[in-house]
N, C-alpha and C. Protein backbone atom coordinates (compact mmCIF):
# COMPACT_ATOMS: atom_id res chain seq x y z
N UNK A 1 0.82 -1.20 0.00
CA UNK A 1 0.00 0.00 0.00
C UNK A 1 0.86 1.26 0.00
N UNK A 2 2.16 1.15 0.76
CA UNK A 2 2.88 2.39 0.78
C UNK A 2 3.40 2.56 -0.53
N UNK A 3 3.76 1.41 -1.26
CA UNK A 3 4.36 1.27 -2.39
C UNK A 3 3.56 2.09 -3.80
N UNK A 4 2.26 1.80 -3.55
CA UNK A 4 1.11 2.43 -4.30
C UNK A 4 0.60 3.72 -4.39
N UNK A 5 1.07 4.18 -3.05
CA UNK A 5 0.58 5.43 -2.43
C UNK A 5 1.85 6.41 -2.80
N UNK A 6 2.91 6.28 -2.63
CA UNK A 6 3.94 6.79 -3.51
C UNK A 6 3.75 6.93 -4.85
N UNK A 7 3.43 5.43 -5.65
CA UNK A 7 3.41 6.09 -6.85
C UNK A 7 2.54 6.66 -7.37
N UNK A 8 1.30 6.88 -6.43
CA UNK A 8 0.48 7.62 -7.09
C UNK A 8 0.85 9.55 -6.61
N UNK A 9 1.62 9.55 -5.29
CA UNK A 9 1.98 10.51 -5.05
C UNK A 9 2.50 11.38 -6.51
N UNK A 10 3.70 10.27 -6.94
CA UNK A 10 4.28 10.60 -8.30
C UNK A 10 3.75 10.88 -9.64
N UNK A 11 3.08 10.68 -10.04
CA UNK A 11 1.73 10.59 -11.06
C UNK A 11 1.18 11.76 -10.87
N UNK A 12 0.34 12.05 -9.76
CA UNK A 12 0.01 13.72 -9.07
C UNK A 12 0.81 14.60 -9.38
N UNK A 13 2.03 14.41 -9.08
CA UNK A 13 3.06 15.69 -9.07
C UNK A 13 3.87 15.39 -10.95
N UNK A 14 3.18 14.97 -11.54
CA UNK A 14 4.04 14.41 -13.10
C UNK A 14 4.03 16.41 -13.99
N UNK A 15 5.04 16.53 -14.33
CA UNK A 15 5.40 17.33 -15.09
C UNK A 15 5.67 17.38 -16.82
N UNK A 16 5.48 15.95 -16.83
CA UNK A 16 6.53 15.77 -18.53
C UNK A 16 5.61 16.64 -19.50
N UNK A 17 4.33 16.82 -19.34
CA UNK A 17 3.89 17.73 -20.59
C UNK A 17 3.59 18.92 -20.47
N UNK A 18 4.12 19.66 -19.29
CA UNK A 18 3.67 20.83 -18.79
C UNK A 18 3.46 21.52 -20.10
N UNK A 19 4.89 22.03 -20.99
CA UNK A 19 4.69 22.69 -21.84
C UNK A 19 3.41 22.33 -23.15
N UNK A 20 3.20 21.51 -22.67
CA UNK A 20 2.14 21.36 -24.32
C UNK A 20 1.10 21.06 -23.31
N UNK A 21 -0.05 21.68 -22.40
CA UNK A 21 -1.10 21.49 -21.51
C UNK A 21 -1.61 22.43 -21.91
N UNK A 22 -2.66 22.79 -22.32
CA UNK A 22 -3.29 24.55 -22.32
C UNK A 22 -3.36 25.11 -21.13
N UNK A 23 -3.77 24.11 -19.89
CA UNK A 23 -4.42 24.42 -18.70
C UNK A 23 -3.46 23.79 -17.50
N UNK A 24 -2.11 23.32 -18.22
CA UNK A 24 -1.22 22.95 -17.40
C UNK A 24 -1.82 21.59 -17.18
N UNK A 25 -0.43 20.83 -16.05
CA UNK A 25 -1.06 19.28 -15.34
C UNK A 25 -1.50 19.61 -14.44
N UNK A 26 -2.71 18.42 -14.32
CA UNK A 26 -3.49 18.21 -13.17
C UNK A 26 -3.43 16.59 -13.43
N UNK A 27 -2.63 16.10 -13.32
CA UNK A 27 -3.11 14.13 -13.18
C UNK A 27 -4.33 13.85 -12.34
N UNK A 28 -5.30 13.63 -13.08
CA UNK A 28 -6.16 12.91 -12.52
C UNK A 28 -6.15 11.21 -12.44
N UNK A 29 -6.08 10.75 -11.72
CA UNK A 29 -6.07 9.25 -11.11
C UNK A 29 -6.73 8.72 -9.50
N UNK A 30 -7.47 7.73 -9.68
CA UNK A 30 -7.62 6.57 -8.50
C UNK A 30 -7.44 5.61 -8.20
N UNK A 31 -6.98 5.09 -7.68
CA UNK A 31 -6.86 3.46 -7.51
C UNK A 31 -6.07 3.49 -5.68
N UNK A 32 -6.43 2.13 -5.62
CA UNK A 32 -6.08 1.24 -4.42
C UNK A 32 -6.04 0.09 -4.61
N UNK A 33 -5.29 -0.74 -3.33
CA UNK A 33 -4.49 -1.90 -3.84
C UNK A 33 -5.14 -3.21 -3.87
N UNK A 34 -6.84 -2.65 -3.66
CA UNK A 34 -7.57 -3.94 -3.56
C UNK A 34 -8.85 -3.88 -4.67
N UNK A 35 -8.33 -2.46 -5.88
CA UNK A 35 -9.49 -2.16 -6.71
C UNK A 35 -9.60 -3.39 -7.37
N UNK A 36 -10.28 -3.86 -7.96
CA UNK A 36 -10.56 -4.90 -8.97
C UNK A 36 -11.40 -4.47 -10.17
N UNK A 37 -11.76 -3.34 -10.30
CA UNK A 37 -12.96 -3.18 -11.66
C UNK A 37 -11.89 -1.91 -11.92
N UNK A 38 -11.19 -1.84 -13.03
CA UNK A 38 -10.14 -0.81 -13.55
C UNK A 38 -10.90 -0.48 -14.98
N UNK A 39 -10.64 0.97 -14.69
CA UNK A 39 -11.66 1.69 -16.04
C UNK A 39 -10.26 2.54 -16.95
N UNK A 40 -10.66 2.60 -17.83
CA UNK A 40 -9.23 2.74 -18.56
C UNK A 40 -9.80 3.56 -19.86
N UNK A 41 -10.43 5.21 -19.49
CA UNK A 41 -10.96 6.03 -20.11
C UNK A 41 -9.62 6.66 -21.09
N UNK A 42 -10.14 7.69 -21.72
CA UNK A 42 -9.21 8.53 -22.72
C UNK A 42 -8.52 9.37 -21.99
N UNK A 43 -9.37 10.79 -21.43
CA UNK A 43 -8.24 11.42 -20.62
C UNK A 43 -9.52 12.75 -20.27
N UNK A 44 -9.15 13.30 -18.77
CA UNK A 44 -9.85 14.04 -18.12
C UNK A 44 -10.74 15.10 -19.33
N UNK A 45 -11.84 15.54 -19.24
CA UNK A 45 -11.81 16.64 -19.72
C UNK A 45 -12.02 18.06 -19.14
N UNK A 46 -12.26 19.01 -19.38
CA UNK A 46 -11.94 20.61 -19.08
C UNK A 46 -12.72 20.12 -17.53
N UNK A 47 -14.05 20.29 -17.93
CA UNK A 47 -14.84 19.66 -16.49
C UNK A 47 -14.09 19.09 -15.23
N UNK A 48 -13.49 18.17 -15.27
CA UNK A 48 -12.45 17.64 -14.92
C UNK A 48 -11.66 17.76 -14.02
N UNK A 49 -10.98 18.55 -15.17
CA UNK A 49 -9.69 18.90 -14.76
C UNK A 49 -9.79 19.96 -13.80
N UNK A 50 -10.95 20.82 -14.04
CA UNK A 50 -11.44 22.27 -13.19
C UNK A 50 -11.27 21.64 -11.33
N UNK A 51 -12.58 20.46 -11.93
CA UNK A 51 -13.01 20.02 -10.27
C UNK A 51 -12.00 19.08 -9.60
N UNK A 52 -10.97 18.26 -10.64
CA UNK A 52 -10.00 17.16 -10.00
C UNK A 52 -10.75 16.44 -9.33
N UNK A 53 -12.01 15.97 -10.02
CA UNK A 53 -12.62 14.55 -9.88
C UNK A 53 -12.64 13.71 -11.08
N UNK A 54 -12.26 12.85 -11.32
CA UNK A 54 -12.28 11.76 -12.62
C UNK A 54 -13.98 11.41 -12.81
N UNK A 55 -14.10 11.78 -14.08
CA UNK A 55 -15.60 11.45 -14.80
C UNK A 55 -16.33 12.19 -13.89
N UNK A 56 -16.40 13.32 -13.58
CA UNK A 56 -17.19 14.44 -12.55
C UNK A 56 -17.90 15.44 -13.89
N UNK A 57 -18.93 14.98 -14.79
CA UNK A 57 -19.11 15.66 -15.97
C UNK A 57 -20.31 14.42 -16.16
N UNK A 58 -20.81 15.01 -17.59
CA UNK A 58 -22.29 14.07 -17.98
C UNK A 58 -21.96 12.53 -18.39
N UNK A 59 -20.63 12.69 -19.43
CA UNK A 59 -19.88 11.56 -19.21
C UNK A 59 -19.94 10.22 -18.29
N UNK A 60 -19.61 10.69 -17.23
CA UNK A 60 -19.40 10.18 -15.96
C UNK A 60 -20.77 10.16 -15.31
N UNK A 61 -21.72 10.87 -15.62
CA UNK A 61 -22.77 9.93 -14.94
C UNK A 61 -23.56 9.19 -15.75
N UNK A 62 -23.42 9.01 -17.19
CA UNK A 62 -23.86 8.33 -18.15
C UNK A 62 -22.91 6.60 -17.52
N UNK A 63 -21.69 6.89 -17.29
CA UNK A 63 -20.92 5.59 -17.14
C UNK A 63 -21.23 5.07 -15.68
N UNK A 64 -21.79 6.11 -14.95
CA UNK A 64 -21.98 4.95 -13.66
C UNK A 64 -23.41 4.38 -13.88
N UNK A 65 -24.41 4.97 -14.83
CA UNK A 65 -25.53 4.60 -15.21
C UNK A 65 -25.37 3.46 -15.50
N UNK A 66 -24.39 2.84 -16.85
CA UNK A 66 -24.35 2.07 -17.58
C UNK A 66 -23.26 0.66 -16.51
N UNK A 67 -22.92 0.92 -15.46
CA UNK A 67 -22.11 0.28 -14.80
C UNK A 67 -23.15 -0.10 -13.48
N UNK A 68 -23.95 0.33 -13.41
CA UNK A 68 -24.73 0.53 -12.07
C UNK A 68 -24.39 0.73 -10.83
N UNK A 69 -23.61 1.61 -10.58
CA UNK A 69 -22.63 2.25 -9.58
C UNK A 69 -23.50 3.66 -9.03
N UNK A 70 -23.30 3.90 -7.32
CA UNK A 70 -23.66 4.94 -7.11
C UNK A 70 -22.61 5.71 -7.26
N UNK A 71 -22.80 7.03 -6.98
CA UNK A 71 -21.30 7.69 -6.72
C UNK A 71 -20.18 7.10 -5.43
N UNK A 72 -20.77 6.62 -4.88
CA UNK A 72 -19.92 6.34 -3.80
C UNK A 72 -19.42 5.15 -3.84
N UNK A 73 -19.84 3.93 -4.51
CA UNK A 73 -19.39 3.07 -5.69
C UNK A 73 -17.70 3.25 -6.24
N UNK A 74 -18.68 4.29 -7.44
CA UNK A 74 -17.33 4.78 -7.99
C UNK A 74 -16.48 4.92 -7.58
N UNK A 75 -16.39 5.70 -6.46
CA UNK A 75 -15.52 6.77 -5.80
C UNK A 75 -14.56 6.04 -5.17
N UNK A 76 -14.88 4.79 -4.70
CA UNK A 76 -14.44 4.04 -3.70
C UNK A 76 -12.90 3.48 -4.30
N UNK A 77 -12.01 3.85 -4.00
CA UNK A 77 -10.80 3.62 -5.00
C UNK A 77 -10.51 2.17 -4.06
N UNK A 78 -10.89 1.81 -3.33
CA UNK A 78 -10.41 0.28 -2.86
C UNK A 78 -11.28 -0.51 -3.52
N UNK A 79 -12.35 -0.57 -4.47
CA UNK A 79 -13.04 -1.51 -5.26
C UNK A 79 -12.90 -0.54 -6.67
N UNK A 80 -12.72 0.24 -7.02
CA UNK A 80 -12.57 0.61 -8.52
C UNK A 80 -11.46 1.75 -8.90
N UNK A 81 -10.44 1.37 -9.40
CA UNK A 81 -9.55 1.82 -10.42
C UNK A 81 -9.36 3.05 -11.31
N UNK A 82 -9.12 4.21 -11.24
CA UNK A 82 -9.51 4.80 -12.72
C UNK A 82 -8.15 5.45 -12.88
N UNK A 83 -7.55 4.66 -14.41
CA UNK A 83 -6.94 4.99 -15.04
C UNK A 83 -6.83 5.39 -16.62
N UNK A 84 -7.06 6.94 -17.02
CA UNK A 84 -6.87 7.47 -17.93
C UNK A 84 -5.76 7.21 -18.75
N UNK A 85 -5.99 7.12 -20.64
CA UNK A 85 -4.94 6.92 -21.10
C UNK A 85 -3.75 8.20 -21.11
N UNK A 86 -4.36 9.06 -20.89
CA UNK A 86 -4.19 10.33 -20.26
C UNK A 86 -4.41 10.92 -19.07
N UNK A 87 -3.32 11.29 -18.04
CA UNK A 87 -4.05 11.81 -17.06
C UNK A 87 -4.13 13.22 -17.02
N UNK A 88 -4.07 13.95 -17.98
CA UNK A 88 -4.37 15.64 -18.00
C UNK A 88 -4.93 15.82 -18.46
N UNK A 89 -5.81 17.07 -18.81
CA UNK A 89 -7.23 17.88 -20.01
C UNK A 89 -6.07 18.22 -20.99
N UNK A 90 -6.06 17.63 -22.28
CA UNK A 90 -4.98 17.68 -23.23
C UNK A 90 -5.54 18.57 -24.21
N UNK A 91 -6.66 19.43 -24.04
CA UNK A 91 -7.29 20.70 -24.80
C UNK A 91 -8.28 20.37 -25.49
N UNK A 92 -8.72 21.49 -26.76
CA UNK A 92 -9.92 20.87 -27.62
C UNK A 92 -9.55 21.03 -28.91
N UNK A 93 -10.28 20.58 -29.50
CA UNK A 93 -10.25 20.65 -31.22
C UNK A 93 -11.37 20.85 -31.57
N UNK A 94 -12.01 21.34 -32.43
CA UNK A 94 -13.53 21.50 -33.35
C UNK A 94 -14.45 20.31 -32.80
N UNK A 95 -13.41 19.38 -32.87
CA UNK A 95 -14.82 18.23 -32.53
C UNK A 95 -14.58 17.41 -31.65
N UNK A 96 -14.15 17.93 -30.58
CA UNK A 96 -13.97 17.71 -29.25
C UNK A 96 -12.81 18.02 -28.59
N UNK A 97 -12.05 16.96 -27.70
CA UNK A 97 -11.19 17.15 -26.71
C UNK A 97 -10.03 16.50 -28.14
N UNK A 98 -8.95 17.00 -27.21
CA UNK A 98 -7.82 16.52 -28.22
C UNK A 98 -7.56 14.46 -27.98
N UNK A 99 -7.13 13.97 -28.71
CA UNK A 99 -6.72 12.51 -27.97
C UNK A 99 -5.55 12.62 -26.79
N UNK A 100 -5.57 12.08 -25.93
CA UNK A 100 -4.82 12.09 -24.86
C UNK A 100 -3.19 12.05 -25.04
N UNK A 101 -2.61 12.58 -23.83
CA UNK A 101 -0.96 12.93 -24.75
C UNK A 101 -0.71 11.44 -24.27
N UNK A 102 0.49 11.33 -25.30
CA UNK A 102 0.58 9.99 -25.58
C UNK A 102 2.24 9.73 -24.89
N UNK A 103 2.60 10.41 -23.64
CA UNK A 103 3.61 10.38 -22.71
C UNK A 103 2.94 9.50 -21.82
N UNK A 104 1.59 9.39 -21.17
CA UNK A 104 1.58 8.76 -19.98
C UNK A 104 1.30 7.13 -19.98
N UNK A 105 0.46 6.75 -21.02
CA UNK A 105 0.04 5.27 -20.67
C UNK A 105 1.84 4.53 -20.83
N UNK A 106 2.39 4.91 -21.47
CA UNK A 106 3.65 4.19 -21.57
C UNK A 106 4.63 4.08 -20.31
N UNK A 107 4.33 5.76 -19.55
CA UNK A 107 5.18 6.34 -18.37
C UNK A 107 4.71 6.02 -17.30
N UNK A 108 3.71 5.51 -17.21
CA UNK A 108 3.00 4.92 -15.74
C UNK A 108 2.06 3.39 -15.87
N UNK A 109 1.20 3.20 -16.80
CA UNK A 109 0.19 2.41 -16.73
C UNK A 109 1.13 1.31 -16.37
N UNK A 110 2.06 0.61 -16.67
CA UNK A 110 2.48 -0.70 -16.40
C UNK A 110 3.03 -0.68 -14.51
N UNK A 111 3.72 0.05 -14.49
CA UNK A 111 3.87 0.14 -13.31
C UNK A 111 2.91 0.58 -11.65
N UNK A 112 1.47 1.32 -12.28
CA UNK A 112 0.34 1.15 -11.61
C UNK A 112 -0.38 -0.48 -12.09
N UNK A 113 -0.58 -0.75 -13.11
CA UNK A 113 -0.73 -1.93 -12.88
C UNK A 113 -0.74 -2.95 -11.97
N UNK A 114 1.13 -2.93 -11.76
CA UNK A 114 1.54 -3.98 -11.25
C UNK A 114 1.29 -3.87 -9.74
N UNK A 115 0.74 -2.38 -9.30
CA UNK A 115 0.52 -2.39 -7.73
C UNK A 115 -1.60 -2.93 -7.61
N UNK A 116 -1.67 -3.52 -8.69
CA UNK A 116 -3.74 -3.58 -8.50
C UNK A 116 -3.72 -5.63 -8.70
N UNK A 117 -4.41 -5.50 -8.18
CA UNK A 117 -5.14 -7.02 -8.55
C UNK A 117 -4.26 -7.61 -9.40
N UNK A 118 -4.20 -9.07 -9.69
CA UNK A 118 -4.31 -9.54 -10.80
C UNK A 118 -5.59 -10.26 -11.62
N UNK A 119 -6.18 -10.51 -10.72
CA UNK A 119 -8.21 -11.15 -10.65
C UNK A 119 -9.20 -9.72 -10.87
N UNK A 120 -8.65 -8.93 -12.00
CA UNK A 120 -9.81 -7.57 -12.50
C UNK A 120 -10.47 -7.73 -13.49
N UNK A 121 -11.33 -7.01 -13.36
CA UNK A 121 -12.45 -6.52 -14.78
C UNK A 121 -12.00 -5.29 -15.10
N UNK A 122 -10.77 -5.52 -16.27
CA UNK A 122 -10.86 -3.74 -17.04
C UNK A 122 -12.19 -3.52 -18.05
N UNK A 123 -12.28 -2.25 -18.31
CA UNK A 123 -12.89 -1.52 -18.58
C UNK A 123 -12.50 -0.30 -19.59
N UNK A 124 -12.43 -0.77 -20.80
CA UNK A 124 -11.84 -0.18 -22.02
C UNK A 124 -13.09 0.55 -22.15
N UNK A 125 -12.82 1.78 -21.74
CA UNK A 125 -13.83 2.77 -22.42
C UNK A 125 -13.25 3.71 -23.53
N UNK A 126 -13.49 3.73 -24.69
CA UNK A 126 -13.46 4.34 -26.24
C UNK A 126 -12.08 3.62 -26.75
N UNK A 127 -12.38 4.56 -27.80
CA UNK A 127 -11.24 3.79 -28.70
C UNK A 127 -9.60 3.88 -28.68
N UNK A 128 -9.37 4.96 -27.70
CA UNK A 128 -7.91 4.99 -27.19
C UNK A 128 -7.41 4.29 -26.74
N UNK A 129 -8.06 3.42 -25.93
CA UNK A 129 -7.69 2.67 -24.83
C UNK A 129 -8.06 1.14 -24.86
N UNK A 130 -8.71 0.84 -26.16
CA UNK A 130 -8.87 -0.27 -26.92
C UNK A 130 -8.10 -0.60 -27.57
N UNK A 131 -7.66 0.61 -28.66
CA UNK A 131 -6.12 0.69 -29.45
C UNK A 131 -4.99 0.04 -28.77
N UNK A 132 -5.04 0.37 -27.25
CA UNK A 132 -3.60 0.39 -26.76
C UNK A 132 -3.86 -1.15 -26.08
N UNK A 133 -5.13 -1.54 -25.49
CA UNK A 133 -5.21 -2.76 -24.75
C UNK A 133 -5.76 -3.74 -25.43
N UNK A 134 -6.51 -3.84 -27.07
CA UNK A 134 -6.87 -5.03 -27.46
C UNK A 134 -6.35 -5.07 -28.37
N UNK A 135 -5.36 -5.86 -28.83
CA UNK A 135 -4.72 -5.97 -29.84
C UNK A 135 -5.59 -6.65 -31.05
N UNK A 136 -6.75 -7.44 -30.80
CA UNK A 136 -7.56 -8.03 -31.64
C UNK A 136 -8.35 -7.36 -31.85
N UNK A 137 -8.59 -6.09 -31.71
CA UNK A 137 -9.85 -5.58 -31.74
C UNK A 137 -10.46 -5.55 -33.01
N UNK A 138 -11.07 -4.97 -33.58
CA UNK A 138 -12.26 -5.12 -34.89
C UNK A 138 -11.27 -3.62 -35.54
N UNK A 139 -11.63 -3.46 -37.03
CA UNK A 139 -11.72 -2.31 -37.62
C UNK A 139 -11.82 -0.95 -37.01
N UNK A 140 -13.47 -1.14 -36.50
CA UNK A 140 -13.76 0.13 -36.41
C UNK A 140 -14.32 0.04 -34.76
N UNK A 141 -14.78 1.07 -34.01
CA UNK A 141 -15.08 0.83 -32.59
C UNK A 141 -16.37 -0.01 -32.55
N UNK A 142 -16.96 0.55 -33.37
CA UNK A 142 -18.60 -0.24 -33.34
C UNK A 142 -18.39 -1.59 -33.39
N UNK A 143 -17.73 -1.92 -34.39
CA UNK A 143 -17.14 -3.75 -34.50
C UNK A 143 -16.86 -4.38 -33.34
N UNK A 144 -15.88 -3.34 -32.66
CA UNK A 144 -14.85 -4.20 -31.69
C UNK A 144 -16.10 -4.42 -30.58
N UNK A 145 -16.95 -3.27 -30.35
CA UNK A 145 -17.82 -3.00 -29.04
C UNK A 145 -18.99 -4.02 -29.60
N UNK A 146 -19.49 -4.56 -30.96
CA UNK A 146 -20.30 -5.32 -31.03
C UNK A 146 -19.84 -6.89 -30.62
N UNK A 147 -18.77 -6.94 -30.72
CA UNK A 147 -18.21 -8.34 -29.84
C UNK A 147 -18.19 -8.42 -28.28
N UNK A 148 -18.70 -7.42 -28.12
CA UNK A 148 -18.43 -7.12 -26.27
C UNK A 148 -18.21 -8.88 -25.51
N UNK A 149 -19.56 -9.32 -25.83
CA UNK A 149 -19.46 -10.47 -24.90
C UNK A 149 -18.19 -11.17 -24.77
N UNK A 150 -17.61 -11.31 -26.48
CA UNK A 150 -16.25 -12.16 -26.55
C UNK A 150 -14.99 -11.96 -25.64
N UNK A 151 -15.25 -10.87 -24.92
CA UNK A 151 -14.02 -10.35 -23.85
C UNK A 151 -14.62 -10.43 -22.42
N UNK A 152 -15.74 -10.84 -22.21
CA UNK A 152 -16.00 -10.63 -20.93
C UNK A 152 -15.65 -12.43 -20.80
N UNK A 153 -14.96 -12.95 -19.06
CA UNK A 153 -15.20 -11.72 -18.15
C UNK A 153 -14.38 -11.18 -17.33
N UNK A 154 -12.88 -10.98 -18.43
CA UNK A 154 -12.18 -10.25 -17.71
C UNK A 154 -11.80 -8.54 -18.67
N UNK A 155 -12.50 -8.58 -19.18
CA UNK A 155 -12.42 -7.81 -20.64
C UNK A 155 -13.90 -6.91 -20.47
N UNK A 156 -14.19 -5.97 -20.55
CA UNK A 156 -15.01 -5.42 -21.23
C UNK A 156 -15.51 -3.78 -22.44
N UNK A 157 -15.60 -3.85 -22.80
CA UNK A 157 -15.20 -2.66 -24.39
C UNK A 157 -16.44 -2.31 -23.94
N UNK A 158 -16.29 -0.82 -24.17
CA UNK A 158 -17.33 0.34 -24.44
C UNK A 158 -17.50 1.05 -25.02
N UNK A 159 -18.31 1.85 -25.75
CA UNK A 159 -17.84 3.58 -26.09
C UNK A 159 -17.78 4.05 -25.00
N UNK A 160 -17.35 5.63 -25.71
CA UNK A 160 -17.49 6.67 -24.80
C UNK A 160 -18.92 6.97 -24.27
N UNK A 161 -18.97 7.39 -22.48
CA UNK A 161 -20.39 7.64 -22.76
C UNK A 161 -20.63 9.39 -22.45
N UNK A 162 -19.88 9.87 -23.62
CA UNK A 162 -20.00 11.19 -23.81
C UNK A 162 -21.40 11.40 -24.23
N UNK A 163 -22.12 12.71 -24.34
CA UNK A 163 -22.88 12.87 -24.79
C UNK A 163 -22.99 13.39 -26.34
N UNK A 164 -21.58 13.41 -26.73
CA UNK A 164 -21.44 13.64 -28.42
C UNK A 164 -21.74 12.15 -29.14
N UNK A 165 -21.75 11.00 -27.78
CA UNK A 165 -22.12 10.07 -28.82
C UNK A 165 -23.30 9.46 -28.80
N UNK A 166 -24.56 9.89 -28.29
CA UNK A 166 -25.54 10.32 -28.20
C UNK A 166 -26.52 9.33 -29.22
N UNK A 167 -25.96 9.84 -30.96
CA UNK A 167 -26.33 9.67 -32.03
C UNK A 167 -26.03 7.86 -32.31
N UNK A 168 -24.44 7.81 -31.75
CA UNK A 168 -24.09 6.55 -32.12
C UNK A 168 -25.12 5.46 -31.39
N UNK A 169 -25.44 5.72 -29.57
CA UNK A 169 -25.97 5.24 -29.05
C UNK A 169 -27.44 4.81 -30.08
N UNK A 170 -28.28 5.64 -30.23
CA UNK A 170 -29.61 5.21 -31.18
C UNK A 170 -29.46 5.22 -32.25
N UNK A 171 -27.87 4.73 -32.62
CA UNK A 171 -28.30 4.03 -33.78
C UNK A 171 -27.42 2.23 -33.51
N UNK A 172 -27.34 2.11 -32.24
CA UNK A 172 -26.76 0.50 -31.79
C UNK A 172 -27.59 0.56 -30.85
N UNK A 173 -28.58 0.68 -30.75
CA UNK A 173 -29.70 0.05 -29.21
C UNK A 173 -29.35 -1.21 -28.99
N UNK A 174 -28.38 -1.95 -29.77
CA UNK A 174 -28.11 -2.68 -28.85
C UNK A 174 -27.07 -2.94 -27.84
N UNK A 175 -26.48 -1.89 -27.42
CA UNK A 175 -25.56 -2.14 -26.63
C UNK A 175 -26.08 -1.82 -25.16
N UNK A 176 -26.93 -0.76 -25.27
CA UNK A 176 -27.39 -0.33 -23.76
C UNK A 176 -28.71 -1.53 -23.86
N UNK A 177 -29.13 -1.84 -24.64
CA UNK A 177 -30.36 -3.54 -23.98
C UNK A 177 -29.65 -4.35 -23.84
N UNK A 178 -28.88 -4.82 -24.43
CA UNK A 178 -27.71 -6.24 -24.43
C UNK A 178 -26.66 -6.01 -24.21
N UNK A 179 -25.93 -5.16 -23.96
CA UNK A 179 -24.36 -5.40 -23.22
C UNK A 179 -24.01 -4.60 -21.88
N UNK A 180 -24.83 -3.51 -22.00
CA UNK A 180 -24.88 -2.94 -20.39
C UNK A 180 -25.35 -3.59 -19.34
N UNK A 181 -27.03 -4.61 -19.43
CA UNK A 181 -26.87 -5.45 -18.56
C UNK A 181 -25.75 -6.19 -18.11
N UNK A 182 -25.48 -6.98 -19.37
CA UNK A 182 -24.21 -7.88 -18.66
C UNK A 182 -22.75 -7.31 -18.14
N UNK A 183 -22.53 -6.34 -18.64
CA UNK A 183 -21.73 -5.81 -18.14
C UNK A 183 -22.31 -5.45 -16.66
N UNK A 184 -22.81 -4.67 -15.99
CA UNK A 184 -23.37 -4.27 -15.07
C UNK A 184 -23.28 -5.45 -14.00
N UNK A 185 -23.83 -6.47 -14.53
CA UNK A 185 -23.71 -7.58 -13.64
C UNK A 185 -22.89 -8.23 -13.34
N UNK A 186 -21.31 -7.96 -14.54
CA UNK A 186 -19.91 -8.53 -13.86
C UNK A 186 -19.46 -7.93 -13.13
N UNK A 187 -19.69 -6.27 -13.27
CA UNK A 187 -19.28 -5.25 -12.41
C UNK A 187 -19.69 -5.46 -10.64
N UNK A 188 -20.78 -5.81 -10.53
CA UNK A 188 -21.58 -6.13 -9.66
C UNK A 188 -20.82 -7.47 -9.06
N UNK A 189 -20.57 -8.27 -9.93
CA UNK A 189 -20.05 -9.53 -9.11
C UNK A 189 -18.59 -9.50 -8.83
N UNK A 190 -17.84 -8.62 -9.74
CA UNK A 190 -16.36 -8.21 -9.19
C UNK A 190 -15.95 -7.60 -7.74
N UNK A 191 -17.07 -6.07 -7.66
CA UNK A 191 -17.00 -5.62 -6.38
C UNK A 191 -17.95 -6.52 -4.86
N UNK A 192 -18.33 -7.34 -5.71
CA UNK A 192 -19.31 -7.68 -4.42
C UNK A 192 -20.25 -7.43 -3.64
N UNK A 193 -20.71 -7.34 -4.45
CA UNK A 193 -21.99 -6.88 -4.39
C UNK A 193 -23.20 -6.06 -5.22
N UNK A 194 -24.22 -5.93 -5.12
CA UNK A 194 -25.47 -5.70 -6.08
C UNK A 194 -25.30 -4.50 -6.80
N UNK A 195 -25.33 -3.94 -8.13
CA UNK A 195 -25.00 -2.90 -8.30
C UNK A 195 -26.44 -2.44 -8.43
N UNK A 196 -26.55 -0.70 -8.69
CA UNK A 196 -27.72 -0.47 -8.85
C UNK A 196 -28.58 0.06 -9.73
């Protein structure tokens, strides 16, 4: 635990992209050494980064919806994980946030890793973080996320549950009738108990 608690000390205080931040670092990260459900989003956004709560935005309550988590659930960094492929607000572009800087999953994720579980349910949410963790994945995100079941149940693929993807959502109804249940319910049986 001390071992963990350091490196997350380190992670907090990370500097490497100061210069290319619009809004400077803020590492956002959670975890503890007994999380088991690890979420493995793109990277904070403005929202975010303001409040230095991870998924503290519509985002984030779309994903505890779809996870069946209260906030206090979530929050609970000794049953859930959250590691960004990015941990800073890496700015915007026309059509959204920029993709996450691509210094940190290389500069930390293996070595937070190695302080969590080995018995987890990650939680590939969008396509950054699918890129980097499923090497089999499908073409396109919709592909990879229409195989959902094939990765559970230590695996599970999502979109984003931004509200820019809104559109994508009704036009795959089937992911929130058929894969959010089941997902929901591994989530539920990882932490132990009923989700809601």
């Amino acid at each position: 635990m001390i071992r963990l608690q350091s490196l997350l000390d380190e992670i907090r205080a990370c500097t490497t992209c100061v210069d290319v931040l619009p809004e400077g670092p803020r590492p956002i990260v959670q975890a503890g050494a007994t999380a088991r459900v690890v979420l493995i989003g793109q990277a904070p956004g403005r929202a975010v980064h303001r409040s230095g709560i991870a998924w503290d935005d519509p985002s984030g309550r779309r994903l505890r919806s779809w996870l069946g988590l209260t906030d206090r659930q979530f929050y609970d960094r000794h049953a859930v994980a959250i590691v960004p492929m990015g941990f800073c607000y890496p700015g915007t572009r026309p059509s959204g946030d920029l993709p996450p800087r691509p210094e940190c999953a290389p500069q930390w994720h293996e070595r937070l890793f190695a302080e969590l579980p080995d018995d987890r349910l990650v939680l590939l949410i969008g396509a950054h973080a699918q890129a980097r963790y499923l090497p089999e994945r499908e073409a396109t995100l919709t592909a990879t996320v229409r195989k959902w079941a094939s990765h559970l149940p230590d695996t599970a693929v999502l979109p984003h549950p931004s509200p820019r993807n809104s559109r994508w959502l009704a036009a795959n109804p089937w992911f929130e009738s058929d894969a959010v249940p089941a997902i929901r319910a591994r989530v539920a049986e990882v932490i132990g108990g009923d989700s809601e």
